[in-house]
N, C-alpha and C. Protein backbone atom coordinates (compact mmCIF):
# COMPACT_ATOMS: atom_id res chain seq x y z
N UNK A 1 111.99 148.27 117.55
CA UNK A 1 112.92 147.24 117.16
C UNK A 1 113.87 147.84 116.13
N UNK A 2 115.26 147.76 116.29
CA UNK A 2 116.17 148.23 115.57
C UNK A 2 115.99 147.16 114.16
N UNK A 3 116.10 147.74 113.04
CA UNK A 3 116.39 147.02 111.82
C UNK A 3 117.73 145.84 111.98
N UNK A 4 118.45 146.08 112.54
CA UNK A 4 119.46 144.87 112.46
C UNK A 4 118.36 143.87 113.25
N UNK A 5 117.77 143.96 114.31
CA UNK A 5 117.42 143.05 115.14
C UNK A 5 116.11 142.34 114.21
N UNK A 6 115.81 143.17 113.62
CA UNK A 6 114.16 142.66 112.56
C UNK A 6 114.87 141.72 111.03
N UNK A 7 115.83 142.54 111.12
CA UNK A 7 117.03 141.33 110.22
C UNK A 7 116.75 140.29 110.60
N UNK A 8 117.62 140.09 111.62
CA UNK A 8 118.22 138.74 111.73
C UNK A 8 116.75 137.70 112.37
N UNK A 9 115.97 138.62 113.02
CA UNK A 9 114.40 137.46 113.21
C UNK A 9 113.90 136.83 111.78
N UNK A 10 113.53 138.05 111.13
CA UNK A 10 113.28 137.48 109.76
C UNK A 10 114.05 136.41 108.89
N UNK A 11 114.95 136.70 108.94
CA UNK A 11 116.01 135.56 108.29
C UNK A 11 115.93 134.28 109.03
N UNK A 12 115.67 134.18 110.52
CA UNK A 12 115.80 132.99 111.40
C UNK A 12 114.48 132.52 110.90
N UNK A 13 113.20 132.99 110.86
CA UNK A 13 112.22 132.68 110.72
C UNK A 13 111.61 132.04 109.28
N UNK A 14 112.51 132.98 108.04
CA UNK A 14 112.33 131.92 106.73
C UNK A 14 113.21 130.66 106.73
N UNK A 15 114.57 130.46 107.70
CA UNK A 15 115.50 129.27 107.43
C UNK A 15 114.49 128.43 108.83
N UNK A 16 113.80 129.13 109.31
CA UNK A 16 112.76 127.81 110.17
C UNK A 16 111.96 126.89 109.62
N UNK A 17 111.41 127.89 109.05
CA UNK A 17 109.60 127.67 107.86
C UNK A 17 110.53 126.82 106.40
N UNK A 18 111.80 126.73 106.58
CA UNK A 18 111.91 125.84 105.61
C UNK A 18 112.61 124.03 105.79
N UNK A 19 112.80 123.88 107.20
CA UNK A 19 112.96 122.90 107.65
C UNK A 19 111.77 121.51 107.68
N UNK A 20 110.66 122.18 107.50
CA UNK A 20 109.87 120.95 107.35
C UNK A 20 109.61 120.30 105.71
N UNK A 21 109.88 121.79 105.12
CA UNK A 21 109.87 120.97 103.51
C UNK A 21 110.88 120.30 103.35
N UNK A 22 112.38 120.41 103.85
CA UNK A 22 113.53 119.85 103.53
C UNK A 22 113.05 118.23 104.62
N UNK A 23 112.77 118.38 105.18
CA UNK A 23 111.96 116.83 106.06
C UNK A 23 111.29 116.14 105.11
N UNK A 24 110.41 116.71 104.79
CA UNK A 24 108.78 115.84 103.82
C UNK A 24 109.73 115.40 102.22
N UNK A 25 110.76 116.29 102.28
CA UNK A 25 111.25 115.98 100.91
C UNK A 25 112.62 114.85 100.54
N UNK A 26 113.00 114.49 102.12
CA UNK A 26 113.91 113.80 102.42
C UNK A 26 113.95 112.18 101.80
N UNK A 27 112.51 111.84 101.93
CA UNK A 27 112.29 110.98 101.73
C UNK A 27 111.30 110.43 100.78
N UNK A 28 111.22 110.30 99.22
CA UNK A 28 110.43 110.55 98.23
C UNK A 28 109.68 109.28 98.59
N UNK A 29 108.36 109.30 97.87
CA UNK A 29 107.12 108.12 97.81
C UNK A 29 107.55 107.35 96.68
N UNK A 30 108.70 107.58 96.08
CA UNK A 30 108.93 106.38 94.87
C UNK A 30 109.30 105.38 95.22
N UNK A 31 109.11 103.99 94.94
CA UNK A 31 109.04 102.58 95.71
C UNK A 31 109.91 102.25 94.43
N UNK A 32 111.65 101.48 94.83
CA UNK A 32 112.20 100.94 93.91
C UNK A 32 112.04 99.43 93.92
N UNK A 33 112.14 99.17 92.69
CA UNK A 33 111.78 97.56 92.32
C UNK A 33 113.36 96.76 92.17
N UNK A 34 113.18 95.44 92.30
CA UNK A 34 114.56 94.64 92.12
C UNK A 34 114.28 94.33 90.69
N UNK A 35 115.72 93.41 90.26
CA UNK A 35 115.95 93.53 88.68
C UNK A 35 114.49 92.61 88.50
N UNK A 36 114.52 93.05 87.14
CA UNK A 36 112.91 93.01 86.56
C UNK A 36 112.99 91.49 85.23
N UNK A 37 114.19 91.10 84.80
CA UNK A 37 114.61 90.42 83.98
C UNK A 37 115.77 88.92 84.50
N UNK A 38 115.15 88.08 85.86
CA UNK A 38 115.64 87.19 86.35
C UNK A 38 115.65 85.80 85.68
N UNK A 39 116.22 84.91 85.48
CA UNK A 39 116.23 84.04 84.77
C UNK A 39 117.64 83.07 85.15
N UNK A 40 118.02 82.29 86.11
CA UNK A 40 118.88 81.68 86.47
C UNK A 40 119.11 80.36 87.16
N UNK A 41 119.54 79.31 87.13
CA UNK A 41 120.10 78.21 88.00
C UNK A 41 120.56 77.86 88.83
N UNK A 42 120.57 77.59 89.79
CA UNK A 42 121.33 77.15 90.79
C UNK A 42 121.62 75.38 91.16
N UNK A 43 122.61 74.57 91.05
CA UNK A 43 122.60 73.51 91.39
C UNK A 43 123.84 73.38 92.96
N UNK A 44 122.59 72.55 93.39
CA UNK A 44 122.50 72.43 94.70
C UNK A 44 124.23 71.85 95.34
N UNK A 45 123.99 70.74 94.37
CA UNK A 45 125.50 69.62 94.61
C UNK A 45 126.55 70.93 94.12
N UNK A 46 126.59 71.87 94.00
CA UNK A 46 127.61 72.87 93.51
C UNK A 46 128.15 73.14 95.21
N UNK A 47 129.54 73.07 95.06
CA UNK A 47 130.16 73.80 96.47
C UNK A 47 129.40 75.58 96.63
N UNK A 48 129.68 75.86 95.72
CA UNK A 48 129.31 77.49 95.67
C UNK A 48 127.44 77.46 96.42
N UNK A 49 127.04 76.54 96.32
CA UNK A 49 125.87 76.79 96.80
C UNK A 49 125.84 75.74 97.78
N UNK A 50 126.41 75.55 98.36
CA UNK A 50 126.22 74.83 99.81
C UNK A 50 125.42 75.20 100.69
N UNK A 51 125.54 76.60 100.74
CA UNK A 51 124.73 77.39 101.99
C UNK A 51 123.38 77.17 101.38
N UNK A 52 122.75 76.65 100.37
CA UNK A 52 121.41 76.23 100.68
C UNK A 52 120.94 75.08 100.92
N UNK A 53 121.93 73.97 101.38
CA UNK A 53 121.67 73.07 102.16
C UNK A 53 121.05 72.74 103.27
N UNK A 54 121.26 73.94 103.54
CA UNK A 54 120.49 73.64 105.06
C UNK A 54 120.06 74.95 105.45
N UNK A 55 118.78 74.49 106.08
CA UNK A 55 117.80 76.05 106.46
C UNK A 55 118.11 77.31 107.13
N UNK A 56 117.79 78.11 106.74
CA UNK A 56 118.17 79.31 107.19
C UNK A 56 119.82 79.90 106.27
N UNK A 57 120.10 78.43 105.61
CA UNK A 57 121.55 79.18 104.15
C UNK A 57 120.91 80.18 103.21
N UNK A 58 121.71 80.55 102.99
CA UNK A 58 121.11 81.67 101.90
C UNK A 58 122.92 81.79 100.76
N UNK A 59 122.45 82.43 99.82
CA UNK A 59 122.87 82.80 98.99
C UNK A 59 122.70 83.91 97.92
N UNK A 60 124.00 84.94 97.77
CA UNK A 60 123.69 85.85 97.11
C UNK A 60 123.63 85.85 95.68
N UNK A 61 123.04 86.39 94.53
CA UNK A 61 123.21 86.37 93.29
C UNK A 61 123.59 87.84 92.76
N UNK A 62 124.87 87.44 91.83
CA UNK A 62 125.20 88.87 91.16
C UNK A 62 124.40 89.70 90.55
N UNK A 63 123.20 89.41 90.29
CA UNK A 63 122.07 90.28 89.49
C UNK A 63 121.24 90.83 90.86
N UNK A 64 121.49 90.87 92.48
CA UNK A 64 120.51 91.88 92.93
C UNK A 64 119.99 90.85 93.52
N UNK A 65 119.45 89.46 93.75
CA UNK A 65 118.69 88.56 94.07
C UNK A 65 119.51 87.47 95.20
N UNK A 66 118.73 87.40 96.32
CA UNK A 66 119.51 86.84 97.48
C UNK A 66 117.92 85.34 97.24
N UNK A 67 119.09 84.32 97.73
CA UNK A 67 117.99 83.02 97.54
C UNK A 67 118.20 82.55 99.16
N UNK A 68 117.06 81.88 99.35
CA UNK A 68 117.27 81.94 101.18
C UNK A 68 116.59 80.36 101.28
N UNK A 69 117.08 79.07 101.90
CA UNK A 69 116.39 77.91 102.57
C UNK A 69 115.28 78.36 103.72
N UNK A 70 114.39 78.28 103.71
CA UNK A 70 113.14 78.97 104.71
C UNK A 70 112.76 77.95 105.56
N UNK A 71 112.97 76.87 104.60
CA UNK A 71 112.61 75.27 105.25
C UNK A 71 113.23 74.22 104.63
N UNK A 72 112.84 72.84 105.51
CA UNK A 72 113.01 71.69 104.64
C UNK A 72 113.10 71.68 103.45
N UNK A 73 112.42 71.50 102.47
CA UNK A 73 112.15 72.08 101.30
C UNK A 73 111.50 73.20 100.42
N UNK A 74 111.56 73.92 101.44
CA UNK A 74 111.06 75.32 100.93
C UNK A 74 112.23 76.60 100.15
N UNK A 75 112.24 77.57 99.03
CA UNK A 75 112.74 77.99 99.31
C UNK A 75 112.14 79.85 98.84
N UNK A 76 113.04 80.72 99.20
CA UNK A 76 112.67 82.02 98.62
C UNK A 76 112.94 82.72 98.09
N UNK A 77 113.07 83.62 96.94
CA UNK A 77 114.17 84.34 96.24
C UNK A 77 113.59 86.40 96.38
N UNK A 78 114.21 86.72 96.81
CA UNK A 78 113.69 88.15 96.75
C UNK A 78 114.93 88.79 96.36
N UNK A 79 114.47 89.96 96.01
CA UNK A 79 115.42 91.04 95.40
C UNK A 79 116.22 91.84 96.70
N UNK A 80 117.13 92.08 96.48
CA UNK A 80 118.46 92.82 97.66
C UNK A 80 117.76 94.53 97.78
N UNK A 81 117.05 94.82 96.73
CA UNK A 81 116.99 96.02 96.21
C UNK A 81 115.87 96.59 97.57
N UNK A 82 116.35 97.67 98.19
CA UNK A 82 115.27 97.97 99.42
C UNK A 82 113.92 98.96 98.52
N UNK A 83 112.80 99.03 98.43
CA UNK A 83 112.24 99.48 97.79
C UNK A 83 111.76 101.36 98.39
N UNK A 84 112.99 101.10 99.24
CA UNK A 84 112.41 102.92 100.23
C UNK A 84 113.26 103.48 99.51
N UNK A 85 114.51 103.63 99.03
CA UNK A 85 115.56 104.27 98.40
C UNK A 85 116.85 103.44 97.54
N UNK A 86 116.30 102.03 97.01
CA UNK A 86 117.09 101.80 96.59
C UNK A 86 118.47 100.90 97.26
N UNK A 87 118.59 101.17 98.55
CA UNK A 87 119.68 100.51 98.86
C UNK A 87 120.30 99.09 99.17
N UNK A 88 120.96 98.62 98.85
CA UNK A 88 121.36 96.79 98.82
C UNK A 88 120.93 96.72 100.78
N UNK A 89 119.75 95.57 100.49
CA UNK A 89 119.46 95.04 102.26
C UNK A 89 120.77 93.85 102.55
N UNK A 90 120.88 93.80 103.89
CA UNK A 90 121.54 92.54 103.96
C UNK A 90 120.81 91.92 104.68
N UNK A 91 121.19 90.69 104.66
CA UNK A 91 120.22 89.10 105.93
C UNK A 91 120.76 88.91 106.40
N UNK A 92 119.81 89.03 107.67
CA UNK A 92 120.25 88.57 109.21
C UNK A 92 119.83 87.08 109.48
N UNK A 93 120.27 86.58 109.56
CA UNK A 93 120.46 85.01 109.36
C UNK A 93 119.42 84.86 111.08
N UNK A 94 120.17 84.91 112.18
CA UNK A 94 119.55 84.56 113.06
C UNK A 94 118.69 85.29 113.81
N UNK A 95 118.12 86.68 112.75
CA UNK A 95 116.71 87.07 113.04
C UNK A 95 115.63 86.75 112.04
N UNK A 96 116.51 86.04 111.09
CA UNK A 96 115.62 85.55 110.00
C UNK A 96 114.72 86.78 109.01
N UNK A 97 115.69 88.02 109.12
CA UNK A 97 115.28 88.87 108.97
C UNK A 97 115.65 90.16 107.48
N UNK A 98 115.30 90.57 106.48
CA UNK A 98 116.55 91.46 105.66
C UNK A 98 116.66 92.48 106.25
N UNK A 99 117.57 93.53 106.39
CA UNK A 99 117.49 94.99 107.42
C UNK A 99 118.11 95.55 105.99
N UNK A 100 117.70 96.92 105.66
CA UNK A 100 118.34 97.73 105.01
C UNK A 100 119.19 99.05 106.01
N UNK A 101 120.61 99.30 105.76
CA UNK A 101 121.55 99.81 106.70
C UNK A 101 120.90 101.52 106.48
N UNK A 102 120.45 101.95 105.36
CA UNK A 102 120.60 102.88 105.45
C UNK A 102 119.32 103.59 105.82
N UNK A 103 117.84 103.12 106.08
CA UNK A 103 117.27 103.90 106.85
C UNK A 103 116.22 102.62 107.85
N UNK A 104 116.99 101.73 107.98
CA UNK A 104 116.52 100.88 108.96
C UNK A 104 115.22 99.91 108.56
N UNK A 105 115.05 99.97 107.39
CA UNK A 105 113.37 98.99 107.13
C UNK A 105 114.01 97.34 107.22
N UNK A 106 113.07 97.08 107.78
CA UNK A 106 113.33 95.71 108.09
C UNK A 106 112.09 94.60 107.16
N UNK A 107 113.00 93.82 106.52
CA UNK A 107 111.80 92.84 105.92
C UNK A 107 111.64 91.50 106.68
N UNK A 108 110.59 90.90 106.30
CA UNK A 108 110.76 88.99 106.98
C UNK A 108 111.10 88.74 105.43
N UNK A 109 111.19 86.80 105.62
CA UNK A 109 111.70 86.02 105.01
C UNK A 109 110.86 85.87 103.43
N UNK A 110 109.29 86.62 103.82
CA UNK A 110 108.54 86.43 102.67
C UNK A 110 108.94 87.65 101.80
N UNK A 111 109.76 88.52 102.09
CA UNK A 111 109.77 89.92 102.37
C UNK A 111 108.94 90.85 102.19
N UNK A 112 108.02 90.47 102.94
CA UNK A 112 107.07 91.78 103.58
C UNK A 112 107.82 92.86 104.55
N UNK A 113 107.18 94.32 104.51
CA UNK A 113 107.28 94.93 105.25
C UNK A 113 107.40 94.47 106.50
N UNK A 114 108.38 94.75 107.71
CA UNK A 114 108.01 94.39 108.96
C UNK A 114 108.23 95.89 109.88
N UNK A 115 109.02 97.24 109.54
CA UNK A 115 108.59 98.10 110.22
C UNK A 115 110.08 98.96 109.09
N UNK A 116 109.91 100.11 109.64
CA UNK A 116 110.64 101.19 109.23
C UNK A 116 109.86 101.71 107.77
N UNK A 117 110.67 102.24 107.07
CA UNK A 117 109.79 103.37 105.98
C UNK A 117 109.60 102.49 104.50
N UNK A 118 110.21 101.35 104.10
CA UNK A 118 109.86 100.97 103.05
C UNK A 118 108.57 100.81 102.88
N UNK A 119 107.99 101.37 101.42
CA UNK A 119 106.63 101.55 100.95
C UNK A 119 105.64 100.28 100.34
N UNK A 120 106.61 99.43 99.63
CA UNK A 120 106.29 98.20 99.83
C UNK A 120 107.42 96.63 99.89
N UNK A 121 106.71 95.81 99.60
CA UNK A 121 107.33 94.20 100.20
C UNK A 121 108.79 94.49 98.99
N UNK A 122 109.95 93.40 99.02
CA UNK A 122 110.72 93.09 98.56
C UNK A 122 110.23 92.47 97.01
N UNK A 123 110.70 93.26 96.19
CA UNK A 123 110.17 91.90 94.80
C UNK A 123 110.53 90.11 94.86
N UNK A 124 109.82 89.69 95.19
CA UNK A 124 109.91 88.47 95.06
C UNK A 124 109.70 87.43 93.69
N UNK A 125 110.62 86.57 93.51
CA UNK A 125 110.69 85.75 92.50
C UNK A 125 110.40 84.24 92.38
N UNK A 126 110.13 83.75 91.13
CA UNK A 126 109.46 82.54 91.51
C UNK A 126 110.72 81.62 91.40
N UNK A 127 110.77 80.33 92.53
CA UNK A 127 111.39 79.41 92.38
C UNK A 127 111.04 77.96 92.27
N UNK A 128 111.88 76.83 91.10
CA UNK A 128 110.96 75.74 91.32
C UNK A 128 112.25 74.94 91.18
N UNK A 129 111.69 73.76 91.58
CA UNK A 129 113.23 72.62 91.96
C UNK A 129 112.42 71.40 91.02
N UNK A 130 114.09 71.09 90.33
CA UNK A 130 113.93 69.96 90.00
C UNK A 130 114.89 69.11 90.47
N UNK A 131 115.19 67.88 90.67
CA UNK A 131 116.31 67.05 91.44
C UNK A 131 117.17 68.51 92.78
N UNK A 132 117.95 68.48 91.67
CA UNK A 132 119.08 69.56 92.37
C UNK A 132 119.17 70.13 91.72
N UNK A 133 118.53 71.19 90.96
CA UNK A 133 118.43 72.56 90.26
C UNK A 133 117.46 73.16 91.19
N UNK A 134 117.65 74.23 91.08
CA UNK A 134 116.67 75.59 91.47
C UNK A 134 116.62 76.29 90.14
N UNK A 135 115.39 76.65 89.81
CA UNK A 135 115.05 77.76 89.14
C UNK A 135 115.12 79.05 89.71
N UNK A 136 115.43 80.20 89.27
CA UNK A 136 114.50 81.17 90.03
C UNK A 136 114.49 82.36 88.46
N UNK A 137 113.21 82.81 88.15
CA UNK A 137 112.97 83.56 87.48
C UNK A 137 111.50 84.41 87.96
N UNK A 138 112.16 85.62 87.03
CA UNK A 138 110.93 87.13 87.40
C UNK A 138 109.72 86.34 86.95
């Protein structure tokens, strides 16, 4: 084997043997959390919150926190924050579903895991109603 030819194997063979660490490393085991310091109102009779009038409305909050009608009187507040890398999920209204765009994890409405790589559920927040207020705090 000519030395040029033992070159260029060798070289092919360390930029091979390093493709699976750049894989395993693509995607870290750190699980990000939504904001940690929630504390807010929502009244219902407000135009701005119309969309939780009726089931399946949702509404976004500037702090990271999407509030969703689940039911009659039910409702849910989870964090936007995807916990695989961080990235803002959006809701799919008529899969009833959150999808994060950038590596596909899909949550349900409780936001649990429902498939793709997020490590765990959506932070979820507590909500409680009085007349026509919503609470929702961490």
């Amino acid at each position: 084997m000519e030395r040029k030819d033992f070159l260029k194997k060798s070289l092919a063979l360390c930029g091979l043997s390093m493709i699976p660490a750049a894989i395993i490393e693509s995607c870290s085991k750190q699980s990000y959390a939504g904001p940690g310091n929630v504390n807010f109102t929502l009244d219902l009779t407000s135009s701005a919150n119309a969309a939780l009038n009726s089931v399946g409305g949702y509404i976004l909050n500037s702090s990271g926190v999407i509030v969703i009608r689940t039911g009659a009187s039910t409702y849910v507040a989870l964090s936007t924050i995807c916990t695989h890398q961080g990235c803002t999920v959006n809701y799919n209204k008529a899969g009833a579903q959150l999808v994060c765009p950038c590596h596909g994890g899909v949550y349900d409405t409780a936001g649990n895991v429902v498939s793709g790589p997020p490590p765990s559920p959506l932070t979820k927040y507590t909500i409680t109603r009085s007349g026509n207020i919503l609470t929702i705090k961490s």
